[in-house]
Protein backbone atom coordinates (compact mmCIF):
# COMPACT_ATOMS: atom_id res chain seq x y z
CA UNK A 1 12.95 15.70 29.75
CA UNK A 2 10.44 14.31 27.01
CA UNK A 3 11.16 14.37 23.62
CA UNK A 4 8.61 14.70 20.83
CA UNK A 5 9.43 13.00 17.76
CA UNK A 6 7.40 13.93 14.74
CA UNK A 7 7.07 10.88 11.92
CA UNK A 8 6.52 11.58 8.92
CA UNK A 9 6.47 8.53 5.81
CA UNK A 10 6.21 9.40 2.59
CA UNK A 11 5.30 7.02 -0.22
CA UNK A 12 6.07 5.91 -3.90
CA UNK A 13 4.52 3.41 -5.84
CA UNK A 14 6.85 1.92 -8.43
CA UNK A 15 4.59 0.57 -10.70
CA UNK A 16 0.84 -0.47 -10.34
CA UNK A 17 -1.33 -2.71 -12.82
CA UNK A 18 -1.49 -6.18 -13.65
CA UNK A 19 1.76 -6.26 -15.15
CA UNK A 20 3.37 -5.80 -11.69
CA UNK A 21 3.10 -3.77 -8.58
CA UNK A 22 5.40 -2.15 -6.16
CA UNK A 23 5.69 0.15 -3.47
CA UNK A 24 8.04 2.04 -1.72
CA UNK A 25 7.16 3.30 2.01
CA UNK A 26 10.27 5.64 3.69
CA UNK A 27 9.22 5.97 7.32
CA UNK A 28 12.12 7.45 8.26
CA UNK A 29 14.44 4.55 10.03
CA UNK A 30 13.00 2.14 8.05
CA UNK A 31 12.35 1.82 4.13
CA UNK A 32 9.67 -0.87 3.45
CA UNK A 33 8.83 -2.68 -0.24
CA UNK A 34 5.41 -3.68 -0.25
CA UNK A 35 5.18 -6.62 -3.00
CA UNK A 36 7.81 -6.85 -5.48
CA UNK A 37 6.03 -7.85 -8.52
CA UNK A 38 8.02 -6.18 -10.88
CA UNK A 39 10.68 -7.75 -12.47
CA UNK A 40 14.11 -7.51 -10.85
CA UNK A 41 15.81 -5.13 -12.75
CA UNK A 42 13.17 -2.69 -13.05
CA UNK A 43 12.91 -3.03 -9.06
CA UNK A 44 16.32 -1.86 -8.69
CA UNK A 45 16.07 0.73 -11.73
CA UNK A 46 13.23 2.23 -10.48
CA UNK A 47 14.17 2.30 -6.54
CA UNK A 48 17.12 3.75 -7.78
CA UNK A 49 15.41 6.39 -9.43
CA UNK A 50 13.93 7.43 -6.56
CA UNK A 51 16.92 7.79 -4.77
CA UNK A 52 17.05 4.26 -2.65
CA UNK A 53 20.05 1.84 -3.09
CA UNK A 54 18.27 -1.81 -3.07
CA UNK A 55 20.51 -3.04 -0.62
CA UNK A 56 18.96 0.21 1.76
CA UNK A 57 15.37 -2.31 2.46
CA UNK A 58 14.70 -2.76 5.49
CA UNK A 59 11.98 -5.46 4.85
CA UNK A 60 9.62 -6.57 2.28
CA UNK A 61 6.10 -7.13 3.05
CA UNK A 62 4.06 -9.84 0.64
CA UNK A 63 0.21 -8.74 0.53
CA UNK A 64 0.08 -11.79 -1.60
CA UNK A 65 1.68 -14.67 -4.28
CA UNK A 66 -0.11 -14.28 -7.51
CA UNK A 67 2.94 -13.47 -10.00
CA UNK A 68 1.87 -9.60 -10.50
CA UNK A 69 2.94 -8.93 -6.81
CA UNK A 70 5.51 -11.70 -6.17
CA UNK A 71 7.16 -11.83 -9.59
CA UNK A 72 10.74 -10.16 -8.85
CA UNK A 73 11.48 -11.93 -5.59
CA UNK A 74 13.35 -14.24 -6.07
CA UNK A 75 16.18 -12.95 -8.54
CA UNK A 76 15.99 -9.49 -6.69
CA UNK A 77 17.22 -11.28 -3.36
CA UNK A 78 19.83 -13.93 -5.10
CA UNK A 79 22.14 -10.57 -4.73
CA UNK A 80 20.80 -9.11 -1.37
CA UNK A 81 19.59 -10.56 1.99
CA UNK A 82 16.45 -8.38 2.57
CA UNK A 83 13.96 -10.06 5.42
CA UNK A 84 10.51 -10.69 3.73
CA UNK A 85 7.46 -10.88 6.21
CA UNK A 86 4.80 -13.17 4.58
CA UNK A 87 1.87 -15.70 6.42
CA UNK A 88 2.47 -19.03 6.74
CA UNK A 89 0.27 -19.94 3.38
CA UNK A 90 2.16 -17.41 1.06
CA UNK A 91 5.49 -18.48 1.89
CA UNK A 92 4.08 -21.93 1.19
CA UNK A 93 2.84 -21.02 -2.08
CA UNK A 94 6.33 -19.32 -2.88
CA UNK A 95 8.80 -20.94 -1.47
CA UNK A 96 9.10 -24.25 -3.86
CA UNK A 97 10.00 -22.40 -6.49
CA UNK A 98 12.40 -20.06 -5.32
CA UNK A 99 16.21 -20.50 -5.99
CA UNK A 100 17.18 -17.76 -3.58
CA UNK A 101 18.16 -18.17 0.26
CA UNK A 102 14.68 -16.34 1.37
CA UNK A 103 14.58 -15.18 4.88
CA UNK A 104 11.60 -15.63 5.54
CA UNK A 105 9.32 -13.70 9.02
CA UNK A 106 6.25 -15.50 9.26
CA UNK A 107 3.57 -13.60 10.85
CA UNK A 108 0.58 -14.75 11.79
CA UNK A 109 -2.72 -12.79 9.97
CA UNK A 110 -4.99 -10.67 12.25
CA UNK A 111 -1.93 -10.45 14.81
CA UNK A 112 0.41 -7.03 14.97
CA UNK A 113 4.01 -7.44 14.42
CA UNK A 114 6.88 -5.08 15.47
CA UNK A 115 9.40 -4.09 12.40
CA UNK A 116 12.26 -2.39 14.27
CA UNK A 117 10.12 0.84 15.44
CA UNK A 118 7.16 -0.12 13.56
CA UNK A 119 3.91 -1.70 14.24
CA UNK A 120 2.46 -3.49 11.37
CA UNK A 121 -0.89 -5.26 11.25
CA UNK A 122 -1.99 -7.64 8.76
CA UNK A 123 -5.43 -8.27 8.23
CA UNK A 124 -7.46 -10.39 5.94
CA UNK A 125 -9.03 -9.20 2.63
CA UNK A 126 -11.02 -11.45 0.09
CA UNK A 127 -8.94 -12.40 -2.99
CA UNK A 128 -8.37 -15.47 -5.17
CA UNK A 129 -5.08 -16.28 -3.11
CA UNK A 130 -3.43 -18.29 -0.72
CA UNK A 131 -4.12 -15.69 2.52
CA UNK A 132 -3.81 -12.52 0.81
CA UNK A 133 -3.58 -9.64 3.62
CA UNK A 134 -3.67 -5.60 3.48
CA UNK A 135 -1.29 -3.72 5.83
CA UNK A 136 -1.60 -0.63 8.00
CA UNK A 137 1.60 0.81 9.40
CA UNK A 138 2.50 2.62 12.67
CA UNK A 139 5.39 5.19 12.79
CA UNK A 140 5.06 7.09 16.06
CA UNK A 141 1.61 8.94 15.89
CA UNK A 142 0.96 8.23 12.10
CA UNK A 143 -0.86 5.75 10.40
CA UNK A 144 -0.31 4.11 6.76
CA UNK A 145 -2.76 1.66 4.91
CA UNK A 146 -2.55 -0.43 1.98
CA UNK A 147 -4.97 -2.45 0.49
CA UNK A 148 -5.21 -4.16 -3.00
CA UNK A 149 -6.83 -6.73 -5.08
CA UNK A 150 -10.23 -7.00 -2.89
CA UNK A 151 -13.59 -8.45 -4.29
CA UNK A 152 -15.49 -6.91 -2.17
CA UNK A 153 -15.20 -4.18 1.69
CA UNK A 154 -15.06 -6.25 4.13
CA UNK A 155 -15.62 -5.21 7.89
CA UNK A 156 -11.89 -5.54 8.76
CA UNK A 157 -11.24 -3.43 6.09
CA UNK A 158 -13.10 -0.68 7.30
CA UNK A 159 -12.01 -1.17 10.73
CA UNK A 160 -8.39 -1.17 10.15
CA UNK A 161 -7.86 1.48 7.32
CA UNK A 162 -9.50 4.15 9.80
CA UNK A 163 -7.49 6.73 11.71
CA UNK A 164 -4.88 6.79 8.40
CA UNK A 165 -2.85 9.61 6.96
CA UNK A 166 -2.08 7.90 4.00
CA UNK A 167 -3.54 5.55 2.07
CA UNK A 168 -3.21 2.93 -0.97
CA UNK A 169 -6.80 1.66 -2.26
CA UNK A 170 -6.94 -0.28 -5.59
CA UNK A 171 -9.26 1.33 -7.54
CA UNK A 172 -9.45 -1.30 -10.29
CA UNK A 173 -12.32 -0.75 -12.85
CA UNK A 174 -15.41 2.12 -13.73
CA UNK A 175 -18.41 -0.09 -14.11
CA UNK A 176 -19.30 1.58 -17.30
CA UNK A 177 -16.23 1.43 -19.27
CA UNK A 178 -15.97 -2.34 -17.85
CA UNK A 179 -19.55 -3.04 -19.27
CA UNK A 180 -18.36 -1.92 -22.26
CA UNK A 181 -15.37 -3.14 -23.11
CA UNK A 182 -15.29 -5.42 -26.33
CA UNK A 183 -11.34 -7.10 -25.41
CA UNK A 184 -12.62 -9.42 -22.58
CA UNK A 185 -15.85 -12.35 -23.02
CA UNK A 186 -18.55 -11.85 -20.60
CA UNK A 187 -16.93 -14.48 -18.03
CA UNK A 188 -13.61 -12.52 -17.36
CA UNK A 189 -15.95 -9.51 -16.80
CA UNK A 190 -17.64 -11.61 -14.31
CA UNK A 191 -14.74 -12.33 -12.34
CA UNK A 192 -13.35 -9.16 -12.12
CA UNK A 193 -16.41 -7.91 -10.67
CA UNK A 194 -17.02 -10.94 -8.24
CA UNK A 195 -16.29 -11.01 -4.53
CA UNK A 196 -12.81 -12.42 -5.11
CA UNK A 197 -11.81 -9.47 -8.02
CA UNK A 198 -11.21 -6.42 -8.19
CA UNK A 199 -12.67 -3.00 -6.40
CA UNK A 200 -14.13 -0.48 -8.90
CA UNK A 201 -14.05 3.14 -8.25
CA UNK A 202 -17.24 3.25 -6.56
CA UNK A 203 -16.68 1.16 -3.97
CA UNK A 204 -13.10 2.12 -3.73
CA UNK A 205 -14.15 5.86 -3.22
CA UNK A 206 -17.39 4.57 -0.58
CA UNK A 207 -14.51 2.65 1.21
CA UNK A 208 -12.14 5.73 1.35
CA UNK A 209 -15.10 8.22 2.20
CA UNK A 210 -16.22 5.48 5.42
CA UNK A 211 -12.79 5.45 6.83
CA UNK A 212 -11.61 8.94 5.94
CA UNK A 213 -11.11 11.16 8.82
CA UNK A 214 -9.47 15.08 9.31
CA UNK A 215 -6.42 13.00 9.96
CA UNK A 216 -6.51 11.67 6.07
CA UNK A 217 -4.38 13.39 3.63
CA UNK A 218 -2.63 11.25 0.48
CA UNK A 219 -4.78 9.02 -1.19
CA UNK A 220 -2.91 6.90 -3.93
CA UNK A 221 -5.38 4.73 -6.12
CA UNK A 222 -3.66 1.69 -7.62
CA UNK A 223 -4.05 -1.20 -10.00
CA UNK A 224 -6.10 1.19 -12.47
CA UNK A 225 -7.09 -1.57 -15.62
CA UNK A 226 -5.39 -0.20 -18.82
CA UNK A 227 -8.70 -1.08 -20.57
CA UNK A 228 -11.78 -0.68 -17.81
CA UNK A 229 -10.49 2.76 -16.09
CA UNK A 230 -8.53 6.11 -16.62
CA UNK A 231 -6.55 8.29 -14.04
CA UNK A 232 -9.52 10.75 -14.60
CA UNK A 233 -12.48 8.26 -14.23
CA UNK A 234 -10.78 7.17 -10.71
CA UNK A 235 -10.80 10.65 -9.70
CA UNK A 236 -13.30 12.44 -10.41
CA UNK A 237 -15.77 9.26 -9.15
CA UNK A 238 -13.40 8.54 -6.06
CA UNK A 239 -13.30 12.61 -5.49
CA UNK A 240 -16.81 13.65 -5.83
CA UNK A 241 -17.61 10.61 -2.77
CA UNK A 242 -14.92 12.41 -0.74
CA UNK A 243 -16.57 15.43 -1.54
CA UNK A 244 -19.88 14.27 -0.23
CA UNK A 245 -18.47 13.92 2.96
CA UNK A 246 -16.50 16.81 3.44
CA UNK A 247 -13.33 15.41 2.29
CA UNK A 248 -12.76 17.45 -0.31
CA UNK A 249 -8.78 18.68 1.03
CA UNK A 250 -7.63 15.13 0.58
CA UNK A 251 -5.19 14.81 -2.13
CA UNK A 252 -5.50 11.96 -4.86
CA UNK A 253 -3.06 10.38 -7.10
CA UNK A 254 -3.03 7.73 -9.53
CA UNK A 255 -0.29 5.38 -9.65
CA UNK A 256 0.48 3.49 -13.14
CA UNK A 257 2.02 1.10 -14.55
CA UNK A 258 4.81 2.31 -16.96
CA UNK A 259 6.99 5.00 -13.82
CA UNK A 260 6.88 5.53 -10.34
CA UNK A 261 4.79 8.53 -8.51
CA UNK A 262 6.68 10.91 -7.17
CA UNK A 263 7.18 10.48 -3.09
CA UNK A 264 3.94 11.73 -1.80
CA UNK A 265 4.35 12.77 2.08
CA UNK A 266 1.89 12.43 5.34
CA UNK A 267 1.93 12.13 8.86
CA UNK A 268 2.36 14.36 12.02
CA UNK A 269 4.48 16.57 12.52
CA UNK A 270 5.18 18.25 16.16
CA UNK A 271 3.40 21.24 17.26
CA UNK A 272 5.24 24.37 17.59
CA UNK A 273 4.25 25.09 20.76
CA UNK A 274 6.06 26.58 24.19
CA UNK A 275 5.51 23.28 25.97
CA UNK A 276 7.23 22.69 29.28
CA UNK A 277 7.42 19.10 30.64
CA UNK A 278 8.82 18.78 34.36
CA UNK A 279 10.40 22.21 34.06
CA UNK A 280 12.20 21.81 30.98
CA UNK A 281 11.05 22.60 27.17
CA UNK A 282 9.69 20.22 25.23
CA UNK A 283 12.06 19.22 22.62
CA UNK A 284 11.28 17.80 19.07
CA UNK A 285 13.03 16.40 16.48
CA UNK A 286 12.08 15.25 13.00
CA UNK A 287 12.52 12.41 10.73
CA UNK A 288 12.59 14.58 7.68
């Protein structure tokens, strides 16, 4: 007899911005942090406000070190023994300073690894790191990607984020409101816009709209600028490029900086169907 299991994750993004950056990702057996660069206490506070004791994790997954995704780390595990999954040049960047027992799962970028009945792929992205990655993650049939603080789309990008049913994109700046913004000198306005900054909503929304597929359907945009962007900017720009390509069905969400998103949910589900495998009924069984 062969049983169909239908996997669906849900995500929630506890906090997004350059003050710190978070997210949750439930896939069922496993629940996943992605970056904990929020400070301790409002990691647990805000886990706990959506329902998951700390001590639940399963694994945290580093994209990066810079202090905005990193920050919490290190006081958050003095209390807990969590596995975090890094590359061998963040934990080197990290690990000197950290006063907690860290243990640490080096994987090797570009290579999948297994996360008890996950598959999880790192792959490179262009950032002013050590050997910042993005992730996509495999639950059964359905597909998560994350990617943040990028320059520029690169090719593995777009390889890697297709085929999802969920996505995080950083969707950092609108070109217009980063021209004119009077807080930051010409040179900071430089970098974020360089090949080792930040996406803007443009090529955040070309990048979703290239990779989107029927199977796509969450979209949360991340790191919004407090300054350079608004929740509406992001989606009416990143929305009308869907649109363009007949993705107009998939939902979009902001994530900010201040609360968590509510948990948004994806992924297959088993088809109701009379199916008979080697004379007996085909049995299914969900996660949710």
């Amino acid at each position: 007899m062969a049983i169909l299991i239908a996997v669906k994750m849900r995500m929630a993004v506890l906090g997004s911005g350059s003050g710190g950056n978070a997210t949750l990702l439930d896939c069922g057996k496993s629940m996943i942090l992605i970056d904990a660069g929020l400070s301790a206490k409002q990691l647990v506070v805000r886990m706990e406000a959506m329902g998951v004791a700390p001590d639940s994790l399963s694994a945290i997954l580093l994209t990066h070190e810079h202090s905005d995704h990193a920050r919490g780390l290190d006081v958050f595990l003095r209390k807990r023994k969590v596995p975090v999954y890094v590359n061998a040049m963040t934990k080197e960047a990290l690990q000197w300073g950290m006063k907690s027992d860290v243990d640490w799962k080096v994987f090797q970028t570009g290579t999948d690894f297994q996360l008890a009945e996950l598959t999880v792929h790192p792959f490179p992205i262009p950032h002013d790191a050590a050997e910042p990655v993005g992730f996509t993650v495999h639950a059964g049939e359905t597909k998560f990607g994350l990617v943040t603080d990028v320059g520029y789309v690169t090719e593995a990008m777009r390889v890697y984020l297709k085929q999802a049913h969920g996505l995080f994109v950083e969707a950092n700046y609108d070109e217009g409101l980063l021209e004119a913004d009077t807080k930051r000198p010409w040179s900071t306005k430089q970098r974020i816009a360089s090949r080792h900054g930040h996406l803007s909503n443009v090529q955040a929304g070309e990048l979703i709209a290239e990779v989107g597929c029927s199977l796509l359907e969450q979209v949360v945009l991340g790191h919004l600028s407090s300054d350079c962007n608004t929740a509406q900017h992001a989606t009416q720009t990143i929305g009308d490029l869907l649109g363009n390509v007949g993705l107009q069905g998939v939902n979009l969400a902001c994530a900010n900086q201040e609360e968590p998103t509510d948990w948004i949910e994806f992924g297959v589900m088993p088809r109701r169907s009379a199916a008979v495998l080697d004379g007996a009924p085909l049995q299914q069984t969900e996660l949710f």
